[in-house]
Protein backbone atom coordinates (compact mmCIF):
# COMPACT_ATOMS: atom_id res chain seq x y z
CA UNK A 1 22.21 17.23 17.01
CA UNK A 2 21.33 16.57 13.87
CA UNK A 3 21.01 12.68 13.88
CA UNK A 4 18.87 13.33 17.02
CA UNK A 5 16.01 15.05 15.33
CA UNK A 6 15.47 12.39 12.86
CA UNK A 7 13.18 9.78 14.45
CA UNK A 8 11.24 12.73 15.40
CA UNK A 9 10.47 14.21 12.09
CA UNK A 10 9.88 10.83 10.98
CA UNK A 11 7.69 9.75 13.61
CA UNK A 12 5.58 13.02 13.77
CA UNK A 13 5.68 12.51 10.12
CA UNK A 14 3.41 9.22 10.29
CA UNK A 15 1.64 10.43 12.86
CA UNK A 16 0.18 13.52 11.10
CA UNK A 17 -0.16 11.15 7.92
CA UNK A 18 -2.76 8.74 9.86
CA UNK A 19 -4.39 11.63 11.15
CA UNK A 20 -4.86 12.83 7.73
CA UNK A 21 -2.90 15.72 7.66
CA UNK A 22 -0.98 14.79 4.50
CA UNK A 23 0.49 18.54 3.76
CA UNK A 24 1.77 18.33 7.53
CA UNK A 25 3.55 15.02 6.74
CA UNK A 26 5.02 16.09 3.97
CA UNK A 27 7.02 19.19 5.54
CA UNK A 28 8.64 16.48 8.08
CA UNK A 29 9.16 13.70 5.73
CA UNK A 30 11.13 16.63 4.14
CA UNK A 31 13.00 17.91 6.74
CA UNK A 32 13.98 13.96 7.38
CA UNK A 33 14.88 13.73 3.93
CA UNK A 34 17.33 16.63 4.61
CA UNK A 35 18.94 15.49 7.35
CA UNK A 36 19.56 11.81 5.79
CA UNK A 37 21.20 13.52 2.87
CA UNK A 38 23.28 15.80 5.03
CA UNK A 39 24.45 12.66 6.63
CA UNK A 40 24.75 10.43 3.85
CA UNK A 41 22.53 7.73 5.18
CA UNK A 42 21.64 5.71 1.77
CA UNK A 43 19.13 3.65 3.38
CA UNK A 44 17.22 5.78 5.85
CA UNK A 45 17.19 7.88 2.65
CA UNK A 46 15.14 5.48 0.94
CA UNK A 47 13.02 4.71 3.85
CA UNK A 48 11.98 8.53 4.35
CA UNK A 49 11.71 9.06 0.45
CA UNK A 50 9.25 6.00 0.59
CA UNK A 51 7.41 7.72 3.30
CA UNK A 52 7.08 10.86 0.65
CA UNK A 53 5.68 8.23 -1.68
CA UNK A 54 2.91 7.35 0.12
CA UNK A 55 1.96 10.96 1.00
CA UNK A 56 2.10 11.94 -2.75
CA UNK A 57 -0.26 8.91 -3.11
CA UNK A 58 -2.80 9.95 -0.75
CA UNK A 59 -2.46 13.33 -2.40
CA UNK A 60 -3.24 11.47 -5.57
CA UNK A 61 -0.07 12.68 -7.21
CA UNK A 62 0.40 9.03 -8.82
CA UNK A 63 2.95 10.49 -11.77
CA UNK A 64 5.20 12.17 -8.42
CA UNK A 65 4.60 8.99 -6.06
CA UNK A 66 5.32 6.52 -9.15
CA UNK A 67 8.74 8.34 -9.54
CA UNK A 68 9.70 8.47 -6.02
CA UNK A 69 8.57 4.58 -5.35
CA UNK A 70 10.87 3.52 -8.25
CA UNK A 71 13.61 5.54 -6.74
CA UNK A 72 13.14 3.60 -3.36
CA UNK A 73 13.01 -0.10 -5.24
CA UNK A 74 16.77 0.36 -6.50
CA UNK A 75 17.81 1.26 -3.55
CA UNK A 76 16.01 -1.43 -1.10
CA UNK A 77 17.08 -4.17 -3.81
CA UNK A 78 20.96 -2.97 -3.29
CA UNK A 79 20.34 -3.83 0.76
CA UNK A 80 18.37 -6.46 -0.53
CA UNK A 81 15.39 -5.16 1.78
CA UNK A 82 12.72 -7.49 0.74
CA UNK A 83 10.15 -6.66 3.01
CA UNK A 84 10.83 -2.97 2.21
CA UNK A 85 10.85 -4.12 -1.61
CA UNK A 86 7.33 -6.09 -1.52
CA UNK A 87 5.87 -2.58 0.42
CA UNK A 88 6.95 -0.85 -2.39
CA UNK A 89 5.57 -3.13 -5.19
CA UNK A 90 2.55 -2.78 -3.12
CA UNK A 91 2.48 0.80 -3.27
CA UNK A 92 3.41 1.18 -7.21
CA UNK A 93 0.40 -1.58 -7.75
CA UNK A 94 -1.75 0.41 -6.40
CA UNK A 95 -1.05 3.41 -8.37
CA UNK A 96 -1.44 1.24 -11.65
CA UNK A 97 -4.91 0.46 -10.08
CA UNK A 98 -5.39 3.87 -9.84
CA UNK A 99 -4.53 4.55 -13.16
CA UNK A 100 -6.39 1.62 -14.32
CA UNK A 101 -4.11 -0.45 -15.88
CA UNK A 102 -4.76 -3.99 -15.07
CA UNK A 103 -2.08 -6.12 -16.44
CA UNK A 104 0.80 -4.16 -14.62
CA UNK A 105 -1.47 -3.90 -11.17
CA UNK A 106 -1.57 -7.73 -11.54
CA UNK A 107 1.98 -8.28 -12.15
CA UNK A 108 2.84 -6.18 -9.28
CA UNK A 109 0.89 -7.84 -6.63
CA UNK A 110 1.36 -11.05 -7.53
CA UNK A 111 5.23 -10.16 -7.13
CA UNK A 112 4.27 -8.78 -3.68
CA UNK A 113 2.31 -11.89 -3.32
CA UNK A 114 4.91 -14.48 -3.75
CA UNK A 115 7.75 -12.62 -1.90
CA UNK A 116 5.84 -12.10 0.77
CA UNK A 117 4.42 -15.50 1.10
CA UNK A 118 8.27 -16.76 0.53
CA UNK A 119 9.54 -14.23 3.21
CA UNK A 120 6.26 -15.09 5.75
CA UNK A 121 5.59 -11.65 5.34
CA UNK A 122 2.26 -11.55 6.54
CA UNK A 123 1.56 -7.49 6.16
CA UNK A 124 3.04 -7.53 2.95
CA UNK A 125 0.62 -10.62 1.97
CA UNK A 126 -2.49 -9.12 3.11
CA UNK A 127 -2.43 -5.83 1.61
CA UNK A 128 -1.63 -7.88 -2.03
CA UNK A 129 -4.60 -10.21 -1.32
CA UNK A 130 -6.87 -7.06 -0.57
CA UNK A 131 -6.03 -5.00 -3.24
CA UNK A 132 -5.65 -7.91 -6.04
CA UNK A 133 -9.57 -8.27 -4.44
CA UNK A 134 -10.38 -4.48 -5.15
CA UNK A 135 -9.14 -5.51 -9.00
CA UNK A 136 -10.86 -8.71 -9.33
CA UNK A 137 -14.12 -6.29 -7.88
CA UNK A 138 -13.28 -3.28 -10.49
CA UNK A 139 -13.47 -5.89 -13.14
CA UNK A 140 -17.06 -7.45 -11.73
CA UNK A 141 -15.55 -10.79 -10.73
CA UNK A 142 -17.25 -10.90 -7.81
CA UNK A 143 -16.65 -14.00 -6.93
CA UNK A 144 -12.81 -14.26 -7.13
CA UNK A 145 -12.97 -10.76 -5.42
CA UNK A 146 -14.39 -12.48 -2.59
CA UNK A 147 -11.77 -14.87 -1.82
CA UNK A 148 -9.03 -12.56 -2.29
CA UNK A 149 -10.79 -10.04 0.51
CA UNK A 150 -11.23 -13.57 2.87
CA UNK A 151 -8.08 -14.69 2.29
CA UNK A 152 -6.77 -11.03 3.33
CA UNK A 153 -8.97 -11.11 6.26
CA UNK A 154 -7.89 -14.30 7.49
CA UNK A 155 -4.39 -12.84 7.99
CA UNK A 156 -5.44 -9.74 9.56
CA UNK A 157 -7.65 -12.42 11.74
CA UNK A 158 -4.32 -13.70 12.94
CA UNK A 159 -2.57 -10.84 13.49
CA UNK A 160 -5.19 -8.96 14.85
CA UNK A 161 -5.24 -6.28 12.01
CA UNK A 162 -8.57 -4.41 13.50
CA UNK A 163 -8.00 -1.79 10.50
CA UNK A 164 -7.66 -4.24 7.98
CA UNK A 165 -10.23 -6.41 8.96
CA UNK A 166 -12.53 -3.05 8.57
CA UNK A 167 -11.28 -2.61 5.38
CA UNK A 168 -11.98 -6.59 4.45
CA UNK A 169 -15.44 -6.27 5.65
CA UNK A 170 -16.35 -3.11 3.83
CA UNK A 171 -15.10 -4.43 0.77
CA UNK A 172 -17.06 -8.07 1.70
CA UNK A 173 -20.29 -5.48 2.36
CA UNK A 174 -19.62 -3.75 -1.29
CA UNK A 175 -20.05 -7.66 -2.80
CA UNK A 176 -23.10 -8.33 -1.23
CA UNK A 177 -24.71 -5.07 -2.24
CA UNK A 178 -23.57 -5.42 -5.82
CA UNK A 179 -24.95 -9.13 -5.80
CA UNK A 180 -28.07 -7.76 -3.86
CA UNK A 181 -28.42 -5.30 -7.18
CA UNK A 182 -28.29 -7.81 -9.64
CA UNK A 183 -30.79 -9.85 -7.95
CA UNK A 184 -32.68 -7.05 -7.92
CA UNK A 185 -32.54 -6.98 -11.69
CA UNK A 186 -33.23 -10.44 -12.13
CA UNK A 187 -36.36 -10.38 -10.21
CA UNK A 188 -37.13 -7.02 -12.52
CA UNK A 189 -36.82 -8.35 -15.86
């Protein structure tokens, strides 16, 4: 039956997307998408659309993904999903990174930031804390940078995040080379 296939598509969906087969996701994010409409499912709707929205991203169709994400948040603020509402302000901060516009990544996050700190969301927190990091790093704040990416790490400490914590330490590596640079230059000049 129809309402059978669905976790499959959606599961094989994710499961190409970690592997990095993005195109692959797409077609069964799609074929979800299909089904949920044919059945009227509002909120699985949103959930598989959001799924689209994050393969766009990786695709680096931010213009597509921005669209689709903002089609998600009305929906997930009718159900009043918070969780589901702080992964998508997540996910539209990042394309403002992207995009390089500062003042709306910040407002984003921070939203992300609070709610999930409010909800004891601690996935939702972490992935604010890192990329609010990769900002405070794009704008040379090294410093501030830092204790966003050990804050974030501290969580995926907890949680045993093994990903994350990769991420967190690449991102803690990228610091020290940049401050190994300008020592570098100091000692030049």
């Amino acid at each position: 039956s129809l309402h059978d296939a669905l976790p499959i598509y959606l599961y094989e969906g994710g499961v190409y997307q970690q592997q990095g087969f993005n195109k692959r996701a797409l077609t069964d994010y799609y074929l979800s998408l299909d089904i949920f409409k044919r059945t009227k499912d509002t909120f699985n709707l949103a959930k598989v659309t959001q799924q689209i929205g994050n393969a766009l991203l990786l695709d680096g169709r931010y213009d597509t993904a921005a669209t689709v994400f903002k089609e998600c948040l009305g929906v997930f603020k009718l159900y009043n999903k918070e969780e589901e509402i702080v992964n998508v302000k997540n996910s539209l901060g990042l394309i403002q990174l992207y995009r390089n516009k500062p003042d709306s990544v910040v407002i984003l996050f921070n939203q992300a930031l609070n709610t999930s700190k409010k909800l004891n969301y601690k996935y939702g927190e972490k992935k604010a804390l890192y990329h609010l990091g990769k900002l405070a790093f794009n704008g040379k704040n090294l410093d501030l940078a830092a204790n966003f990416f050990n804050a974030s790490m501290a969580i995926d400490q907890k949680i045993n995040d093994r990903y994350g914590m990769a991420l967190n330490n690449l991102a803690l590596a990228e610091i020290a080379l940049k401050r190994g640079q300008l020592d570098d230059v100091y000692v030049l000049s």
